[in-house]
C-alpha atoms as a PDB file:
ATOM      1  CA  UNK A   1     -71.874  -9.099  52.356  1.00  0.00           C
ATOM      2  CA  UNK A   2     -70.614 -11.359  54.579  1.00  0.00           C
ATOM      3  CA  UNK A   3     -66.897 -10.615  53.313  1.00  0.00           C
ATOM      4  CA  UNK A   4     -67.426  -7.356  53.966  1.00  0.00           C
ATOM      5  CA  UNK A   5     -68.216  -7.809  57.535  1.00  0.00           C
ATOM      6  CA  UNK A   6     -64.980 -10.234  57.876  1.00  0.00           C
ATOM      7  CA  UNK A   7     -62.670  -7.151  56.322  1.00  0.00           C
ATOM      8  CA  UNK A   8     -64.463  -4.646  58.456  1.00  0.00           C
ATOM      9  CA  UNK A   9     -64.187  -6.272  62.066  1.00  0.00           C
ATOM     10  CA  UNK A  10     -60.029  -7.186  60.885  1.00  0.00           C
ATOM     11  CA  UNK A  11     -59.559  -3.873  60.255  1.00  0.00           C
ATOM     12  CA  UNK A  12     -61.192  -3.031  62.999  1.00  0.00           C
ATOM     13  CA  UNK A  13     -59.374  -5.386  65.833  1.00  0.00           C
ATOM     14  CA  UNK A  14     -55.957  -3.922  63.683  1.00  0.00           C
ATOM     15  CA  UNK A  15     -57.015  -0.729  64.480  1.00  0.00           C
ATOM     16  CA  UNK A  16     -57.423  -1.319  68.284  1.00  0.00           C
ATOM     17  CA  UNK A  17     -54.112  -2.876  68.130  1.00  0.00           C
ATOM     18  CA  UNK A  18     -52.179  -0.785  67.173  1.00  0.00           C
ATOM     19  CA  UNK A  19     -54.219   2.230  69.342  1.00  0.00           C
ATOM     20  CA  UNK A  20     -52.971   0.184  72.269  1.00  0.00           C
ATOM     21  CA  UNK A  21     -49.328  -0.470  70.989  1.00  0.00           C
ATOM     22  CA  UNK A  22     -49.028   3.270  70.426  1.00  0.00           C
ATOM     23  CA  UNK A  23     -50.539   3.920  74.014  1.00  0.00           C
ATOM     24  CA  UNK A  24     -47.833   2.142  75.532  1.00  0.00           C
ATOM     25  CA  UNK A  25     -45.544   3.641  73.515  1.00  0.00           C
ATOM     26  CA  UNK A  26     -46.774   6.760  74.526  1.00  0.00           C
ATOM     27  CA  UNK A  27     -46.522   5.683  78.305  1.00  0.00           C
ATOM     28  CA  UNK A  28     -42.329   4.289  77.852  1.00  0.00           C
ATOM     29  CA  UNK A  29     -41.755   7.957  76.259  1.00  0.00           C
ATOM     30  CA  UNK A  30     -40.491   6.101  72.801  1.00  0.00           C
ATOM     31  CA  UNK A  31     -42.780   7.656  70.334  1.00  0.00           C
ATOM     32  CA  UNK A  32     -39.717   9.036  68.136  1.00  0.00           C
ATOM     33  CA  UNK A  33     -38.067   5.581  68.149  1.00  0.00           C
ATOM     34  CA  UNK A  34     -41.097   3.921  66.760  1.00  0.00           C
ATOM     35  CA  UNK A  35     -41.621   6.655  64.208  1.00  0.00           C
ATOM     36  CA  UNK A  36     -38.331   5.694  63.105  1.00  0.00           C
ATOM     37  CA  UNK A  37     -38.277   2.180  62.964  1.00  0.00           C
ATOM     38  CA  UNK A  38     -41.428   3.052  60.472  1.00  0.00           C
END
């Protein structure tokens, strides 16, 4: 159980990560860039 809770609250904090890296992608108008970097 505990495990579980350790994957969960990673994937979580990745999830707000990257949330905020796309909002400030978002705000420097580079959204296409990053899309094609990925």
């Amino acid at each position: 159980m505990m495990e579980n809770i350790n994957n969960f609250t990673s994937y979580y904090y990745c999830f707000l990560i990257l949330k905020k890296s796309f909002r400030k992608i978002e705000d420097e108008n580079e959204s296409l860039n990053f899309l094609e970097i990925v």
